[in-house]
C-alpha atoms as a PDB file:
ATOM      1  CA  UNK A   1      20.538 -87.101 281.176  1.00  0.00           C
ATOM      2  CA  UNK A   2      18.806 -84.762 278.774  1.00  0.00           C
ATOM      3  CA  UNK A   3      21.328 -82.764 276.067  1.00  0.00           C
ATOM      4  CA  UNK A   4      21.009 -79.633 277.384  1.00  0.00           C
ATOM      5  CA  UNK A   5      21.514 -78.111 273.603  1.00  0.00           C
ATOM      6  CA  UNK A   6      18.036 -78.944 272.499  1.00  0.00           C
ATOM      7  CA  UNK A   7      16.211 -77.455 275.697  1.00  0.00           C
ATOM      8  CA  UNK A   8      14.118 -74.566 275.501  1.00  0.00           C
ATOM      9  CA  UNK A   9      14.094 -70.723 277.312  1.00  0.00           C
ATOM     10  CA  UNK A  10      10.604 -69.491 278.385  1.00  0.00           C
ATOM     11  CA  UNK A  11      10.009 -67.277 275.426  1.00  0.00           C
ATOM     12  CA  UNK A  12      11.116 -70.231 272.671  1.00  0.00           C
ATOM     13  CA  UNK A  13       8.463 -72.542 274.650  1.00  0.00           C
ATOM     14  CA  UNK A  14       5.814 -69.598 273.996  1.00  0.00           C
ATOM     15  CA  UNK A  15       6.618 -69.295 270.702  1.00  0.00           C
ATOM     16  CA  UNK A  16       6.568 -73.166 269.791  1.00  0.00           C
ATOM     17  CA  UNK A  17       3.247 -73.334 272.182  1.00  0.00           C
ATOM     18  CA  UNK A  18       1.553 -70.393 269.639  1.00  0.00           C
ATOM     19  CA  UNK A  19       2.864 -72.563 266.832  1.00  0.00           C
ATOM     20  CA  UNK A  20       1.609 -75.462 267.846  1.00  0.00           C
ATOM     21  CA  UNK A  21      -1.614 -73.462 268.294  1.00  0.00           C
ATOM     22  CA  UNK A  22      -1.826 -72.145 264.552  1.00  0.00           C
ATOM     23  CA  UNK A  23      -0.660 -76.005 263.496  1.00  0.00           C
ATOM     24  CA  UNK A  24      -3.810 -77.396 265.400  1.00  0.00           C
ATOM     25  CA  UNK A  25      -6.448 -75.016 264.223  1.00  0.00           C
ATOM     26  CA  UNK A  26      -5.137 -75.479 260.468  1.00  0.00           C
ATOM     27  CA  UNK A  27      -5.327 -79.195 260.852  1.00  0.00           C
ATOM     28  CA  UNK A  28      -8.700 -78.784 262.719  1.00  0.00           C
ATOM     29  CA  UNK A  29     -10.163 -77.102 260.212  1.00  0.00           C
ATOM     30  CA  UNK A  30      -9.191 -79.180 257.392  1.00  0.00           C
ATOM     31  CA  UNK A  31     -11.348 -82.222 259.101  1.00  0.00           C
ATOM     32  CA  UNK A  32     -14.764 -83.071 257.668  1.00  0.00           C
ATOM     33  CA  UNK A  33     -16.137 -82.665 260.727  1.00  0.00           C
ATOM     34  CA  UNK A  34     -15.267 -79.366 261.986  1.00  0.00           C
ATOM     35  CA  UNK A  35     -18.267 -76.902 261.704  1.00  0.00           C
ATOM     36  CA  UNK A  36     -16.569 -74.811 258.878  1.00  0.00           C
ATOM     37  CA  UNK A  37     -16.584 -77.484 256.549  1.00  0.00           C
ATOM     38  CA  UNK A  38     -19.953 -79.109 257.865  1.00  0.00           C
ATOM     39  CA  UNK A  39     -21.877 -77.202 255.306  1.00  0.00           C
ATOM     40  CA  UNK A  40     -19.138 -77.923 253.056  1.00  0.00           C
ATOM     41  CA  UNK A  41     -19.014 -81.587 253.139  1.00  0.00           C
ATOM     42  CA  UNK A  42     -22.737 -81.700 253.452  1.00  0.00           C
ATOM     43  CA  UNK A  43     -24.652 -83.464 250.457  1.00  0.00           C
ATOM     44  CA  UNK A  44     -26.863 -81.283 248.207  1.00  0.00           C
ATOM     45  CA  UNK A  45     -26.528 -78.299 249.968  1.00  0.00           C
ATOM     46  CA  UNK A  46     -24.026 -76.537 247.427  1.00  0.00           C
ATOM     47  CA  UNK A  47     -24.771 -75.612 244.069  1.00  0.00           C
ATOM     48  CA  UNK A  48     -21.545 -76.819 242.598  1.00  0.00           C
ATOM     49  CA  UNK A  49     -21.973 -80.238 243.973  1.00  0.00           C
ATOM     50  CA  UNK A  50     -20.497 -82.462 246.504  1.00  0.00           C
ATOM     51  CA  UNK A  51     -17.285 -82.124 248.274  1.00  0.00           C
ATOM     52  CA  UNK A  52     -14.851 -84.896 248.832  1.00  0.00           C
ATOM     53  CA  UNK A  53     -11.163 -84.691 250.245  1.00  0.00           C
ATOM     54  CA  UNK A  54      -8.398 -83.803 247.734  1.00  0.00           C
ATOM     55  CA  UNK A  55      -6.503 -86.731 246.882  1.00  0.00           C
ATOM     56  CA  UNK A  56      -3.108 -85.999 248.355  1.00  0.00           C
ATOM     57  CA  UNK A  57      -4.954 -85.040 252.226  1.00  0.00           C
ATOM     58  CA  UNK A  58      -5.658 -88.086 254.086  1.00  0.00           C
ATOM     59  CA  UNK A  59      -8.367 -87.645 256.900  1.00  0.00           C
ATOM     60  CA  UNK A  60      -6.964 -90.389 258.904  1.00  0.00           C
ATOM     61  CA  UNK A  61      -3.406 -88.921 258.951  1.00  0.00           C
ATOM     62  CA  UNK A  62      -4.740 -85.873 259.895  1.00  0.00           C
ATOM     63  CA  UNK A  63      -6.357 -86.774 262.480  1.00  0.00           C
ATOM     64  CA  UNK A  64      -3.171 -88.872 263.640  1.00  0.00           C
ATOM     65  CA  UNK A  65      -1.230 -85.775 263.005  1.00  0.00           C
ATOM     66  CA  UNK A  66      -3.601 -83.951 265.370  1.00  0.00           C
ATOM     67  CA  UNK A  67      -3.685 -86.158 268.243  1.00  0.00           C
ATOM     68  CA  UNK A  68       0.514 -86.292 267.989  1.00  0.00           C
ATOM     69  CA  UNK A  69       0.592 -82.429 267.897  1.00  0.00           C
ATOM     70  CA  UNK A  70      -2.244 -82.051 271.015  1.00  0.00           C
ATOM     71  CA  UNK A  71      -0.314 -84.650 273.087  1.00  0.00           C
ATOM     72  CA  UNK A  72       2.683 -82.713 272.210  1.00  0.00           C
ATOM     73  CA  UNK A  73       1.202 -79.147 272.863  1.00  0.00           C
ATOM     74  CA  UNK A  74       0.130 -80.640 276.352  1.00  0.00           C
ATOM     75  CA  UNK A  75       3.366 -81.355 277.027  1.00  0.00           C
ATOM     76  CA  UNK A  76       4.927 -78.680 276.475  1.00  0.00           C
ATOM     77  CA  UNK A  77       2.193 -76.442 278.388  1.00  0.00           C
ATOM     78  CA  UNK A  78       2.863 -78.772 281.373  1.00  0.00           C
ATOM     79  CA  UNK A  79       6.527 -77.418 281.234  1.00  0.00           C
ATOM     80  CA  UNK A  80       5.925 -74.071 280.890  1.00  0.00           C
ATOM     81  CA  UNK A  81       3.769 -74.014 284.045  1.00  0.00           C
ATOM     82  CA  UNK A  82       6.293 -75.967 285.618  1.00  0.00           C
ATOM     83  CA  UNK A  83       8.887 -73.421 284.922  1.00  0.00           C
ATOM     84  CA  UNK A  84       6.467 -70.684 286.126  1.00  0.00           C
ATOM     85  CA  UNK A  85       6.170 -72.278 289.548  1.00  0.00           C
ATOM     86  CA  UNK A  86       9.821 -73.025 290.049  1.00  0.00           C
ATOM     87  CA  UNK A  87      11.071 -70.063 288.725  1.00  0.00           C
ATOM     88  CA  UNK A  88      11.430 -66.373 290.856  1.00  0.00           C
ATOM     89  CA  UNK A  89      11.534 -62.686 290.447  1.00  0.00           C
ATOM     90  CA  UNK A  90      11.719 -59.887 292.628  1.00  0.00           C
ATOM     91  CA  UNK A  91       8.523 -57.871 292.586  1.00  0.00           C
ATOM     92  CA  UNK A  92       8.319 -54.507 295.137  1.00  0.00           C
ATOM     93  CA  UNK A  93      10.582 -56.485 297.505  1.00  0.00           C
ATOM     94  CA  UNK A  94       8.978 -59.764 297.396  1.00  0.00           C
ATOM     95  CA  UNK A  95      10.137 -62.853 295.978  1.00  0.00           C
ATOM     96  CA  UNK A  96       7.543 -64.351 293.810  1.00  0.00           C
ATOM     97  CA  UNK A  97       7.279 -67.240 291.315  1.00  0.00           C
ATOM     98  CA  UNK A  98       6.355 -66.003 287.690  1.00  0.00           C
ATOM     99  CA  UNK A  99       2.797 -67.811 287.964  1.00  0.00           C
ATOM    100  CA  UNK A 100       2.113 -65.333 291.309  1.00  0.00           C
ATOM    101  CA  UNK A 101       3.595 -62.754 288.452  1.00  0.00           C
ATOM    102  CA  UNK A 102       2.047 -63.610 285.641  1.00  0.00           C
ATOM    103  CA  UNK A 103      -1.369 -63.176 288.063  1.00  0.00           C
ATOM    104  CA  UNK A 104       0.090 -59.868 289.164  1.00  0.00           C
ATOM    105  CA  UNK A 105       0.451 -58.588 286.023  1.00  0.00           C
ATOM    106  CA  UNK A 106      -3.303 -59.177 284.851  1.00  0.00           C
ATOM    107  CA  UNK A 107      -4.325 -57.717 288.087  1.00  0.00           C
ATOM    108  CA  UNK A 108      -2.605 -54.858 287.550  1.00  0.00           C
ATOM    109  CA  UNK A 109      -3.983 -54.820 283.964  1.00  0.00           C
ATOM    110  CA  UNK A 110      -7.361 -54.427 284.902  1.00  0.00           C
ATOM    111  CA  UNK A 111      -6.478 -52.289 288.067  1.00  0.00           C
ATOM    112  CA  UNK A 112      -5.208 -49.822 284.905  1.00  0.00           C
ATOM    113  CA  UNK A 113      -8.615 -50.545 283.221  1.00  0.00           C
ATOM    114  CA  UNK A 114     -10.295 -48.938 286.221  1.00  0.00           C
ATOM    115  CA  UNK A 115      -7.953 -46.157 287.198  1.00  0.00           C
ATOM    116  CA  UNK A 116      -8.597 -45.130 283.639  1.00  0.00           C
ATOM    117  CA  UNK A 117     -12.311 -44.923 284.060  1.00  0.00           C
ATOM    118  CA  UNK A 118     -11.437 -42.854 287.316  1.00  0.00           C
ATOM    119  CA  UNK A 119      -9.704 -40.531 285.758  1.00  0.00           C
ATOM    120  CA  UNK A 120     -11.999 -39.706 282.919  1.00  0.00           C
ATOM    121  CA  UNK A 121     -15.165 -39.312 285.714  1.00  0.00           C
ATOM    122  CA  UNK A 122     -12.768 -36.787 287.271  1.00  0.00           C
ATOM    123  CA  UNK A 123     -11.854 -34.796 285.111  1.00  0.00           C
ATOM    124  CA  UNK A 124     -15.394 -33.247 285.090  1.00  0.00           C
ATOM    125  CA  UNK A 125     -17.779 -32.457 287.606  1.00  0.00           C
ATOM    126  CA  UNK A 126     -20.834 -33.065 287.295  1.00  0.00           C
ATOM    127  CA  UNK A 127     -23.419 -30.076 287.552  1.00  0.00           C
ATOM    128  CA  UNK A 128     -26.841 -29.946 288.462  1.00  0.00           C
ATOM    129  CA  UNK A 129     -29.547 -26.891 287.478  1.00  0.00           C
ATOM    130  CA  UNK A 130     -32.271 -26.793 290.081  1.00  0.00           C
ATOM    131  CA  UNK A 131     -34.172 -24.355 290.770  1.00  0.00           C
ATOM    132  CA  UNK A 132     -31.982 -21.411 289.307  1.00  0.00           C
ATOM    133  CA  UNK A 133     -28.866 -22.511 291.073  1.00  0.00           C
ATOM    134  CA  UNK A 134     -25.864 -24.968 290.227  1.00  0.00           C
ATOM    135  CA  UNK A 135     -25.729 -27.890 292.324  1.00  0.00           C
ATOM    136  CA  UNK A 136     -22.002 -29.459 292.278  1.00  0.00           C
ATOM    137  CA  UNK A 137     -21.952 -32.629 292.676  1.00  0.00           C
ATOM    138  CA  UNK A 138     -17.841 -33.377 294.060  1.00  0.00           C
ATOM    139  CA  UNK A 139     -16.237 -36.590 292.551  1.00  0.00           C
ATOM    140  CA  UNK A 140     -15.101 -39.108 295.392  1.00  0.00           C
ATOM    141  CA  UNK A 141     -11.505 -39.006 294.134  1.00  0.00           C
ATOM    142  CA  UNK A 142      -9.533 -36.165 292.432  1.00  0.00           C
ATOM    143  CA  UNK A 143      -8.561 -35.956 289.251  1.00  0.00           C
ATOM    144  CA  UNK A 144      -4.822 -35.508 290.415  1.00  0.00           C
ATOM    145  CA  UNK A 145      -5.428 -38.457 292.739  1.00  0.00           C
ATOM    146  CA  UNK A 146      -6.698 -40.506 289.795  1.00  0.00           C
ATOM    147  CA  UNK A 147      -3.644 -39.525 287.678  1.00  0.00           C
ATOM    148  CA  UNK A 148      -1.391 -40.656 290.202  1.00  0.00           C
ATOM    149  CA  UNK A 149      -3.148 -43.807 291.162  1.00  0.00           C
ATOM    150  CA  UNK A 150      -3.488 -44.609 286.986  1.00  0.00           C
ATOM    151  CA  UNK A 151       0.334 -43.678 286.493  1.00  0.00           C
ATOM    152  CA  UNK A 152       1.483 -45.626 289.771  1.00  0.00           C
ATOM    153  CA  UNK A 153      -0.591 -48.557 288.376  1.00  0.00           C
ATOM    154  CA  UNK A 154       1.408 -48.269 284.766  1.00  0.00           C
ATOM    155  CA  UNK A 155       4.568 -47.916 286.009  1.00  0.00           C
ATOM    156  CA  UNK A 156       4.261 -50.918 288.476  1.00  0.00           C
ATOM    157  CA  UNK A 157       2.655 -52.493 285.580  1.00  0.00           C
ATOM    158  CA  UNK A 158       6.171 -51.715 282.885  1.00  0.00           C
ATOM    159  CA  UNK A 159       8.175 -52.714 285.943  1.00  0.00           C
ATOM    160  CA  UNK A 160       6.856 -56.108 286.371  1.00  0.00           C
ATOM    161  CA  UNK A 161       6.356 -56.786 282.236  1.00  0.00           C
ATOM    162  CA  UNK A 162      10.335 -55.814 282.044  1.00  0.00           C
ATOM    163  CA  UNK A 163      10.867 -58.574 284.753  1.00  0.00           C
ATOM    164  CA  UNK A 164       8.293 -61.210 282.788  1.00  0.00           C
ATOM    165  CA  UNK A 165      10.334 -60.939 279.865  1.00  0.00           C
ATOM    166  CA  UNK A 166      13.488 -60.857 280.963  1.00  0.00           C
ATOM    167  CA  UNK A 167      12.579 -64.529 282.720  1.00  0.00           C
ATOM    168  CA  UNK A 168      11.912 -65.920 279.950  1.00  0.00           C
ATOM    169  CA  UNK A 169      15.187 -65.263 278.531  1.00  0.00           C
ATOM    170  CA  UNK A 170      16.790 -66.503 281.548  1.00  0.00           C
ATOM    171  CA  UNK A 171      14.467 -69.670 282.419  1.00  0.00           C
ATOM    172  CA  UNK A 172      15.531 -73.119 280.477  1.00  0.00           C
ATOM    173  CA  UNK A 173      12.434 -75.371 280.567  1.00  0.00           C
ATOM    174  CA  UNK A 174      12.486 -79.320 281.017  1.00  0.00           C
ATOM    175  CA  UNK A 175      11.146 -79.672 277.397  1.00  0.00           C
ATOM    176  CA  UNK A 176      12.928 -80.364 274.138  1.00  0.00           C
ATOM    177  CA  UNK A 177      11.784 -79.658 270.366  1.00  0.00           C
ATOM    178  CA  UNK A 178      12.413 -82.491 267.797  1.00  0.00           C
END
């Protein structure tokens, strides 16, 4: 049985995950043969001369040091989604899992994203001089229509963030940190 001390909520998972992220690029970029440092490895290319690794960084333990932190990073991705399948909110009456949220939530994102366009092509009309006479041109959807479809949107949208977060306060994943 696993000590339940060492296991993670949600958010500490994200957090580790994002620092496992920053770890990886740093040691990434620190290999000879990422494209950064092509040009700085390369042989006659620089004015000041050739490069060669420092001698307290070891390419081979980096690389080891990758591998161990990507295999690690996988793992602990594999919980997280695990966590967001088994675990469930209430969303507008519906029980959902917080993957089916998390997919919610960018769909309601971008829903925003266009509700704002809407409302900003309502505002105005647009006008049309022909012929010594205004033509006006009505918009498909009023503005006040538009504002309450865009502030429907964001409120669903802070509802559903609120729940998010407060999940991953509550959600203990099947991982632990060493």
């Amino acid at each position: 049985m696993k000590d339940k001390k060492k296991a993670l909520y949600l958010y500490e998972a994200l957090e580790l995950r994002a620092e496992y992220d920053s770890r990886i690029k740093t040691l990434k970029d620190c290999l000879p043969e990422t494209k950064q440092n092509r040009d700085r490895f390369s042989f006659g290319r620089d004015d000041d001369g050739i490069r060669r690794p420092s001698p307290d960084f070891d390419v081979a333990s980096a690389r080891e040091d990758l591998r161990k932190l990507e295999l690690k990073r996988r793992k602990l991705n594999s919980a997280i989604q695990q966590a967001n399948f088994n675990h469930f909110i209430d969303f507008k009456g519906d029980s959902i899992n917080l993957n089916e949220a998390l997919e919610t939530r960018k769909a309601l994102n971008e829903q925003i994203g266009e509700f704002h366009n809407q409302v900003v092509s309502s505002s105005y009309q647009r006008v049309i001089y022909k012929e010594g006479r205004d033509i006006v041109e009505e918009n498909e959807i009023s503005y006040t229509d538009s504002v309450k479809n865009l502030e429907q949107a964001r409120l669903a949208f802070r509802e559903l963030n609120r729940k998010l977060r407060l999940a991953s306060f509550e959600t203990l994943l099947d991982f632990q940190d060493e």
